[in-house]
Protein backbone atom coordinates (compact mmCIF):
# COMPACT_ATOMS: atom_id res chain seq x y z
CA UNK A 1 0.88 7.63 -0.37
CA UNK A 2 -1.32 5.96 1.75
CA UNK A 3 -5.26 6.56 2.13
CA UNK A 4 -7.43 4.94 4.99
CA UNK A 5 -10.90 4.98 4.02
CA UNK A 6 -14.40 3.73 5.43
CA UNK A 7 -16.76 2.00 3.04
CA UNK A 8 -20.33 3.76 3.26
CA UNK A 9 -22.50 0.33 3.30
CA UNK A 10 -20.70 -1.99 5.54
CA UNK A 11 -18.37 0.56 7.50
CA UNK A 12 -15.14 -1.80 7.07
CA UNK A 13 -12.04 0.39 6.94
CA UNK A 14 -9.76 -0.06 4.25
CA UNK A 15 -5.66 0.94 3.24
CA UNK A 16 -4.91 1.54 -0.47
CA UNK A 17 -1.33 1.84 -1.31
CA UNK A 18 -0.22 4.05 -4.18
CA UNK A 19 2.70 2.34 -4.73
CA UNK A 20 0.58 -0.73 -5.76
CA UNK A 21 -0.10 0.08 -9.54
CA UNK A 22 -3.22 -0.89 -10.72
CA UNK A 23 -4.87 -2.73 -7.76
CA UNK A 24 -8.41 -1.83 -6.78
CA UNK A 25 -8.45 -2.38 -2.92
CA UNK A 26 -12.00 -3.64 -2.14
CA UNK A 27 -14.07 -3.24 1.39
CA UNK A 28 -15.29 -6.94 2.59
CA UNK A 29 -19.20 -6.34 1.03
CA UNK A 30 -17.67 -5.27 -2.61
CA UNK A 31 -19.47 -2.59 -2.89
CA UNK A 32 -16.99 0.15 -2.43
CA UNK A 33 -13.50 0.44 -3.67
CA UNK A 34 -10.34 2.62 -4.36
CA UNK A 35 -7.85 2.40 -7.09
CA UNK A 36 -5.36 4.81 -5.74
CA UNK A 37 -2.43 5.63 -7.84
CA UNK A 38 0.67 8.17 -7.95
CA UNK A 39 -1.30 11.31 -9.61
CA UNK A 40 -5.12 10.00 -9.33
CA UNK A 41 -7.65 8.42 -7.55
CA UNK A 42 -10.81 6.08 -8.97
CA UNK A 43 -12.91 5.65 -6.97
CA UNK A 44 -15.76 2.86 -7.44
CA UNK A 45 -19.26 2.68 -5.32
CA UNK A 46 -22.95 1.66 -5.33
CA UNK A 47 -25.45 3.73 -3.16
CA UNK A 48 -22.79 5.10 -0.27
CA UNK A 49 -20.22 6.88 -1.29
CA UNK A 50 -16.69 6.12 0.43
CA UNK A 51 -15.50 8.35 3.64
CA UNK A 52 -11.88 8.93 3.36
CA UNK A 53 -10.39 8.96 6.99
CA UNK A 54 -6.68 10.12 6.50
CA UNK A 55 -3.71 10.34 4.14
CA UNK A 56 -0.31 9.59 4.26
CA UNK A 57 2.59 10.80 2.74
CA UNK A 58 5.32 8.44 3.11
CA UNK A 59 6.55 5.30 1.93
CA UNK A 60 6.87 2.57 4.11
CA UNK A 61 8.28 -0.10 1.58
CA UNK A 62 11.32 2.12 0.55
CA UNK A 63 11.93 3.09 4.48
CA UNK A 64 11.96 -0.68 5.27
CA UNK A 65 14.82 -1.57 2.34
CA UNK A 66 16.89 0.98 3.51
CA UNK A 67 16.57 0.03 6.83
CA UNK A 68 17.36 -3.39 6.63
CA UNK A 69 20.27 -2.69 4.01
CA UNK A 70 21.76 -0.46 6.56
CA UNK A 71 21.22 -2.92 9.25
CA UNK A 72 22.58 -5.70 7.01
CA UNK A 73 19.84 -8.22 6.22
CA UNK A 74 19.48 -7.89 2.69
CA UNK A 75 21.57 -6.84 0.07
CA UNK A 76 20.72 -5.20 -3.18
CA UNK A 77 21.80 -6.44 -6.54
CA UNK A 78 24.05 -4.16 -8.73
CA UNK A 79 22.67 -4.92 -12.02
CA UNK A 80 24.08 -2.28 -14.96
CA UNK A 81 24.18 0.36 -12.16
CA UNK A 82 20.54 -0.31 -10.95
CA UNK A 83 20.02 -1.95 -7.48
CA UNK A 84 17.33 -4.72 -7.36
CA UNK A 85 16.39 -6.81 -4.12
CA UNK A 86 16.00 -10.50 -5.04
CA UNK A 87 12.34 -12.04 -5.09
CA UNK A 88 12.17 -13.41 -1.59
CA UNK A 89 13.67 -10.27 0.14
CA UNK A 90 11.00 -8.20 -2.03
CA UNK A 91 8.13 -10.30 -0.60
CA UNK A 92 9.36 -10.38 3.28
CA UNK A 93 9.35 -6.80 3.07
CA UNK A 94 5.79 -6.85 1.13
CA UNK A 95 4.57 -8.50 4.08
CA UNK A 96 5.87 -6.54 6.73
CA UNK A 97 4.39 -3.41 5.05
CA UNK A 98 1.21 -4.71 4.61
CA UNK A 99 1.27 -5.12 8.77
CA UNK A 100 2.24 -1.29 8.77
CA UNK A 101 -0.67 -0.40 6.51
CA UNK A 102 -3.24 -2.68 8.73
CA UNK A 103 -2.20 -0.77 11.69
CA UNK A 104 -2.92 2.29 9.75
CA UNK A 105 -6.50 1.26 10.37
């Protein structure tokens, strides 16, 4: 899950990413942020208290492996009947969600 959210102090919109474990996603002035995670949400804020904007249910990270395995440009790793994508593939499709995500905002 995705939530878009507007920091109360300096009015930057920001993306946090569920499937991100353990990542507090920050607005440029610090003062607001958003650990958001499978089951909960922390929030953290001085003064102005975070506007959330929208959610959204989906995951783009998963959609994008199965697209490009499909379309053949990466291939997953059979490893004791788990599939794994190696390192580089993992971090190409990093990026190209985190362009998804900023066009979220």
């Amino acid at each position: 899950m995705y939530i878009v959210w507007i920091c109360g102090h300096c009015n930057e919109i920001v993306v946090s990413n569920s499937f991100r474990h353990h990542e507090m996603d920050f607005c440029g002035c610090g003062r607001s942020g958003c650990d958001l995670e499978e089951y909960c949400v922390r929030w953290s804020f001085n003064e102005h208290r975070p506007i959330v904007l929208g959610k959204y249910d989906y995951n783009f990270f998963e959609e994008l492996i199965l697209c490009m395995k499909e379309q053949g440009i990466i291939e997953l790793v059979n490893i004791d009947g788990k599939l794994y994508l190696n390192s580089l593939d993992a971090l190409y499709i990093r990026d190209l969600e985190d362009k998804i995500i900023n066009s979220l905002k």
